[in-house]
C-alpha atoms as a PDB file:
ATOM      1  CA  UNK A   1     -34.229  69.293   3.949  1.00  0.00           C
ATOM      2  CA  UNK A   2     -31.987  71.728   5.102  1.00  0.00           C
ATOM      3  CA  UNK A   3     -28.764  73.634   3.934  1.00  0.00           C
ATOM      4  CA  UNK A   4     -26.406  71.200   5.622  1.00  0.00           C
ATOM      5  CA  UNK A   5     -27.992  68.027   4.817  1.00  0.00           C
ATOM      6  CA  UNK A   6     -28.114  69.094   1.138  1.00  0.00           C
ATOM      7  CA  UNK A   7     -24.474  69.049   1.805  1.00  0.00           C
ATOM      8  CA  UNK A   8     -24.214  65.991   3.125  1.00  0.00           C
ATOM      9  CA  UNK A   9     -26.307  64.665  -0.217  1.00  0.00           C
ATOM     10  CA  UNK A  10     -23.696  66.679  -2.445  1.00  0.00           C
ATOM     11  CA  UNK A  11     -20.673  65.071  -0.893  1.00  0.00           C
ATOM     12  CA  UNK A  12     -22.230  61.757  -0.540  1.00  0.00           C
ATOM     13  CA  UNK A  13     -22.839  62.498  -4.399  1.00  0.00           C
ATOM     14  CA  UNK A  14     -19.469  63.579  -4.978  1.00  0.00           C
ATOM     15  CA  UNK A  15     -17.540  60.652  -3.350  1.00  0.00           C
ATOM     16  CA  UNK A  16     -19.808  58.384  -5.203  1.00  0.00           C
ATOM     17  CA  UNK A  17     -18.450  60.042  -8.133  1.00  0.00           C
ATOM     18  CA  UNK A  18     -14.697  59.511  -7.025  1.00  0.00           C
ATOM     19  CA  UNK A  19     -15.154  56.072  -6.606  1.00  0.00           C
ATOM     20  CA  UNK A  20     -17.006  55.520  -9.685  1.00  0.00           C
ATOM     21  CA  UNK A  21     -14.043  57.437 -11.928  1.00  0.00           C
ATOM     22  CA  UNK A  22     -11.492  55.143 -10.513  1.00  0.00           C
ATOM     23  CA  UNK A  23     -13.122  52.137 -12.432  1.00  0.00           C
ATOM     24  CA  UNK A  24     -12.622  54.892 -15.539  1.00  0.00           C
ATOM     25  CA  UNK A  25      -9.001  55.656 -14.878  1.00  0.00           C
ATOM     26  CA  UNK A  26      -8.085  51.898 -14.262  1.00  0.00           C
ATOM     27  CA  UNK A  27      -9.181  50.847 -17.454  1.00  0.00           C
ATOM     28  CA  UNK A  28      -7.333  54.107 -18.985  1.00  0.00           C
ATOM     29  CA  UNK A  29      -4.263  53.254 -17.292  1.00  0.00           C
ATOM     30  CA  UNK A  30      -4.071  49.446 -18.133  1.00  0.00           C
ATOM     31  CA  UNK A  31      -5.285  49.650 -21.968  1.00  0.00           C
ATOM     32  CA  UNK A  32      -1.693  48.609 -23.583  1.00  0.00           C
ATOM     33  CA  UNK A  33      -2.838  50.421 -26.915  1.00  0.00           C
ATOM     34  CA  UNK A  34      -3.075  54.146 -25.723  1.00  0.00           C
ATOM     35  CA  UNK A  35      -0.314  56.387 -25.437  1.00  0.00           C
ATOM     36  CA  UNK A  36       1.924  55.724 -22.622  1.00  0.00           C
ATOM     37  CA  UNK A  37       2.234  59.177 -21.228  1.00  0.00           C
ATOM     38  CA  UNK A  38      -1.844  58.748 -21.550  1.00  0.00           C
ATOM     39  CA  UNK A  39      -1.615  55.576 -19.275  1.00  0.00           C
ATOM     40  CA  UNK A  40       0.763  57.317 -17.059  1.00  0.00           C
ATOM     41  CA  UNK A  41      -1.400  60.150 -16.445  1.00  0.00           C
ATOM     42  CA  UNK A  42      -4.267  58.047 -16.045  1.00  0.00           C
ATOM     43  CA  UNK A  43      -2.488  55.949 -13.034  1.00  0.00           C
ATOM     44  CA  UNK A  44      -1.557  59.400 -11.637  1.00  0.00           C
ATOM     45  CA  UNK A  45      -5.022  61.030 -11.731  1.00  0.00           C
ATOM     46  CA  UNK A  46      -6.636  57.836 -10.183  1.00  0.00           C
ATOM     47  CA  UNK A  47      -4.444  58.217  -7.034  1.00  0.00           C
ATOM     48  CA  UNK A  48      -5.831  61.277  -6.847  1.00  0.00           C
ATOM     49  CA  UNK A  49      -9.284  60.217  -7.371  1.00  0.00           C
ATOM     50  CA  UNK A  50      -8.830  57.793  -4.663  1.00  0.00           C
ATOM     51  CA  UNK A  51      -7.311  60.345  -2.399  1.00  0.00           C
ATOM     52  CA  UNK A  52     -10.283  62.813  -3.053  1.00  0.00           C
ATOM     53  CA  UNK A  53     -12.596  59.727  -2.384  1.00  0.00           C
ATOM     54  CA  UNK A  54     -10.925  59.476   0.851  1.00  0.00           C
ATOM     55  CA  UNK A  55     -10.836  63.668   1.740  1.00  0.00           C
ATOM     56  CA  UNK A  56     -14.715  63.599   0.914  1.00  0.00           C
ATOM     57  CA  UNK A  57     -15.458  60.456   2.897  1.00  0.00           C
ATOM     58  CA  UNK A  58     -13.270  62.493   5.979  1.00  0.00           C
ATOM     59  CA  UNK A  59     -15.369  65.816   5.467  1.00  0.00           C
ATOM     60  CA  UNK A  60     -18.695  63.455   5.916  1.00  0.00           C
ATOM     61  CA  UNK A  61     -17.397  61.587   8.706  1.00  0.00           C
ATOM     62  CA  UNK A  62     -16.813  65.444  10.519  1.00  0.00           C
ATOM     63  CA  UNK A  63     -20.036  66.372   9.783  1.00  0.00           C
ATOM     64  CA  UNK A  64     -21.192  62.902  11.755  1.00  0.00           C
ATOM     65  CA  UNK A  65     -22.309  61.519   8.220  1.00  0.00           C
ATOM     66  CA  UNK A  66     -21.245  58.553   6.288  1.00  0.00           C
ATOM     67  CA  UNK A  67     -21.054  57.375   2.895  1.00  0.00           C
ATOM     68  CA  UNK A  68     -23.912  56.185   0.875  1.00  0.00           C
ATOM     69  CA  UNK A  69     -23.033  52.268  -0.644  1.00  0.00           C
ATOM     70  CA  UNK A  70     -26.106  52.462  -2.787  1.00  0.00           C
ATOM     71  CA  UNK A  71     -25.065  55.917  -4.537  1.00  0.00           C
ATOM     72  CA  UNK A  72     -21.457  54.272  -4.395  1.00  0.00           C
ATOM     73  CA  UNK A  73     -22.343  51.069  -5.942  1.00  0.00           C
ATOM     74  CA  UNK A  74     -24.532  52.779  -8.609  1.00  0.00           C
ATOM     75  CA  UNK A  75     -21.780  55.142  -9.678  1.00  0.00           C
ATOM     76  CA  UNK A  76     -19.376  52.242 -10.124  1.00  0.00           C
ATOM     77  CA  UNK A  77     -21.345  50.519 -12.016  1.00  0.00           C
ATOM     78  CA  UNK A  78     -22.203  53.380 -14.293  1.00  0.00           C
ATOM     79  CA  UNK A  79     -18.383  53.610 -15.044  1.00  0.00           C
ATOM     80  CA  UNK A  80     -18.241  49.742 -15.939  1.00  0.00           C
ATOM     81  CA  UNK A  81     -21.356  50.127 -18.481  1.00  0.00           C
ATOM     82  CA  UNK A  82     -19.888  53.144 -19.903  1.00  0.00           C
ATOM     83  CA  UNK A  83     -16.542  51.484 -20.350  1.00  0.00           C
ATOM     84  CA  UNK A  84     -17.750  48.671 -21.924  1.00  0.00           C
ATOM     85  CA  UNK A  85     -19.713  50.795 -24.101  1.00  0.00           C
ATOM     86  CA  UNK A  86     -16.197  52.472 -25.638  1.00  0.00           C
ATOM     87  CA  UNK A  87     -14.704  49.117 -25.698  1.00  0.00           C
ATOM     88  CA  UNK A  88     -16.417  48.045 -28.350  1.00  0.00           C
ATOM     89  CA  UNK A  89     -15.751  51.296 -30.501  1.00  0.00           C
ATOM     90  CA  UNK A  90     -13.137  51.547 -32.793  1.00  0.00           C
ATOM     91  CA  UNK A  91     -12.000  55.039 -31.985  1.00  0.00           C
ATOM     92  CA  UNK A  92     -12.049  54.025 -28.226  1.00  0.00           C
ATOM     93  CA  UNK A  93      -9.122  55.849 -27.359  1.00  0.00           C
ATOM     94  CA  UNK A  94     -10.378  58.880 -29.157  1.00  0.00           C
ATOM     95  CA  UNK A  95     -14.106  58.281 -26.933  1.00  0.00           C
ATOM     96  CA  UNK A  96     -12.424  57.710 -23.834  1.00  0.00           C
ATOM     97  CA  UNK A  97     -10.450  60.699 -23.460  1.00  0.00           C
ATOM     98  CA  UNK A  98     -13.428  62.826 -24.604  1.00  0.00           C
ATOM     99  CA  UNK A  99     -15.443  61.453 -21.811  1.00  0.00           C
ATOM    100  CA  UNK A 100     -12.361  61.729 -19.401  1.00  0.00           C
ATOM    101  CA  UNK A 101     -12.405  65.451 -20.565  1.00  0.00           C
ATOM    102  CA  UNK A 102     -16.339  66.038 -20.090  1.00  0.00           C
ATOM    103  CA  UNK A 103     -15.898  64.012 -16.323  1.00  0.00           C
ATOM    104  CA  UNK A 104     -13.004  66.519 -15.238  1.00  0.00           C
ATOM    105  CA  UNK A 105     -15.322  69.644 -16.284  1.00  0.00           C
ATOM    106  CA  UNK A 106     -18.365  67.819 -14.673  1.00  0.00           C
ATOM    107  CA  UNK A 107     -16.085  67.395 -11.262  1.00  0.00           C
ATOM    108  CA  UNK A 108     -15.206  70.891 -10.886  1.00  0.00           C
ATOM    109  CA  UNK A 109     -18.563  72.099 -11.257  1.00  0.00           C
ATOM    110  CA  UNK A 110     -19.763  69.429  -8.443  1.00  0.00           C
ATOM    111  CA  UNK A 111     -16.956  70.994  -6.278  1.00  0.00           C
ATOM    112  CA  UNK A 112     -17.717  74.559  -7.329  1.00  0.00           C
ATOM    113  CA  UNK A 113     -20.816  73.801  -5.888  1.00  0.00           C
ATOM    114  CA  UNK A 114     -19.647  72.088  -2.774  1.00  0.00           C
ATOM    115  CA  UNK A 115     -17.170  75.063  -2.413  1.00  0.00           C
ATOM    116  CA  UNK A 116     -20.085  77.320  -1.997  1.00  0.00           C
ATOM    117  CA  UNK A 117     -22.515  75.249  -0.356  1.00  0.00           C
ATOM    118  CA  UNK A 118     -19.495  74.715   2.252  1.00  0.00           C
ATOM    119  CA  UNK A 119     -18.788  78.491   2.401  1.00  0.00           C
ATOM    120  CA  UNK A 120     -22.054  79.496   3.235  1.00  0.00           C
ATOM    121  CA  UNK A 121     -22.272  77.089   5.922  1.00  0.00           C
ATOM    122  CA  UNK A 122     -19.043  78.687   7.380  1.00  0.00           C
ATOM    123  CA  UNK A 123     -17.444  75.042   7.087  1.00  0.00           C
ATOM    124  CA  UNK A 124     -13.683  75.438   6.284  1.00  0.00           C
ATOM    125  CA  UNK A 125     -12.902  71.669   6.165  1.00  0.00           C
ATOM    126  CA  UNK A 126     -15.357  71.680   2.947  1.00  0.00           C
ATOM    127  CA  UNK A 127     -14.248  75.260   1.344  1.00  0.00           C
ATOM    128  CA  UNK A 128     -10.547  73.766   1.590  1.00  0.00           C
ATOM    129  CA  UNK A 129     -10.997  70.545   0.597  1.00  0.00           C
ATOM    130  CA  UNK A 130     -13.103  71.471  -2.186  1.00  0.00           C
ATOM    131  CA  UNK A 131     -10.211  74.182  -3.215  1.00  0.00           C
ATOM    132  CA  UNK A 132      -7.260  71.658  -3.489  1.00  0.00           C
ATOM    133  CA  UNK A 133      -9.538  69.026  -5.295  1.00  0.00           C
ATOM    134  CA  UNK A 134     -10.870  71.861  -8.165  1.00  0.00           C
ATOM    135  CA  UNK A 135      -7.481  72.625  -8.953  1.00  0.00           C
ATOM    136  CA  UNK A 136      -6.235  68.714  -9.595  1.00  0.00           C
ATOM    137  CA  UNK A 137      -9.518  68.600 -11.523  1.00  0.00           C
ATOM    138  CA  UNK A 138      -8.553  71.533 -13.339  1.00  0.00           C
ATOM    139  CA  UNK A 139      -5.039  70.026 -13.916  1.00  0.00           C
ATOM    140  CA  UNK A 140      -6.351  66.836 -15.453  1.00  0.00           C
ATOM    141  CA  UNK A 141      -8.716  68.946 -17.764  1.00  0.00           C
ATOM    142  CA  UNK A 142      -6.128  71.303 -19.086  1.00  0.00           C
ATOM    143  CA  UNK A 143      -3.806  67.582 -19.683  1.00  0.00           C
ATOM    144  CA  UNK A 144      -6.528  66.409 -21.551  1.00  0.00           C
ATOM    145  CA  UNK A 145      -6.901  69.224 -23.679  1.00  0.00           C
ATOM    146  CA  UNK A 146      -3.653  69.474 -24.117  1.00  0.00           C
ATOM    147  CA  UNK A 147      -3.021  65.810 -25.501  1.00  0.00           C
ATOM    148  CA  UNK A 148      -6.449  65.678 -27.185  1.00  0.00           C
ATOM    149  CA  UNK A 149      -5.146  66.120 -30.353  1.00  0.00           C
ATOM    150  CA  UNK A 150      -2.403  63.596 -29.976  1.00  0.00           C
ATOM    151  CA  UNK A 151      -4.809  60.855 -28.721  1.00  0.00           C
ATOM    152  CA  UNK A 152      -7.162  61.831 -31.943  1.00  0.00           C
ATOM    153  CA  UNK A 153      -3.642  62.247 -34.590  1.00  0.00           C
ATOM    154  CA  UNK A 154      -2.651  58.430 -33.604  1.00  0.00           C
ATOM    155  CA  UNK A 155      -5.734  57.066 -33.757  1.00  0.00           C
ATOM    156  CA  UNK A 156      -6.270  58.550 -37.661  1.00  0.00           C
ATOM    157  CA  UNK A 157      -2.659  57.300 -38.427  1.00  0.00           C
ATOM    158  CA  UNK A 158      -3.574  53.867 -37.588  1.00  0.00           C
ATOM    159  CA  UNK A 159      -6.726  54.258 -39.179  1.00  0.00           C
ATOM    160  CA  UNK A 160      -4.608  55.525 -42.269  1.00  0.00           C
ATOM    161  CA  UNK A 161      -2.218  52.193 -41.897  1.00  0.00           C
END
């Protein structure tokens, strides 16, 4: 395989990914018992999610590639095993924002490395795309750090009640 299909794999990968994480956010943004500025943040990120979905899904149709529905229908379903999984925790707010946290830092390394991939390929479609989507990635991350502890404080005052 060469350099470019690798690519190709990597973005096919990545806007797998994208669509997968909007079955994540969803569920974040319509669970009535978290925080609202958490379910407000969650709607906002998974426009963004979708619009990445939609930028990757672009850069594969210029390099005369498509997506892959198997990777795509995998990921998805990933998402809905793992939320179901946190739905029957206790602390499911607290689990779901740690895994929203450990997605965002998994996302910008995928894009890191499509950054680089698409730099070495000289392919400026992929090194800016892959630049505006690291730093909403980066955004979300340093929001979830940020609120962490106020996602983990309510959930031990209600565990306190």
């Amino acid at each position: 395989m060469n350099t470019k299909e690798e690519l190709i794999e990597w973005l096919r990968d990545a806007y797998a990914m994208e669509r997968g994480l909007e079955v994540t956010l969803q569920k974040m943004a319509d669970t009535e018992d978290a925080l609202p500025e958490f379910r407000e943040r969650a709607r906002q990120h998974k426009e963004e999610t979708t619009g990445h979905a939609e930028d990757v899904k672009a850069c594969l149709e210029q390099l005369g590639a498509d997506t892959s529905t198997l990777k795509t229908t995998l990921a998805e379903g990933m998402e809905m095993v793992k939320g179901l999984g946190t739905s029957f925790a206790k602390d499911e707010r607290v689990k779901d924002v740690l895994a929203g946290y450990a997605s965002e830092h998994f996302e910008i390394a995928c894009y890191t490395a499509l950054l680089t991939a698409g730099a070495r390929l000289q392919l400026p479609a992929v090194t800016e795309m892959c630049t505006k989507i690291i730093g909403e990635e980066q955004a979300m991350a340093d929001w979830f750090d940020d609120h962490l502890p106020d996602v983990v404080g309510a959930y031990l005052k209600e565990a306190d009640a």
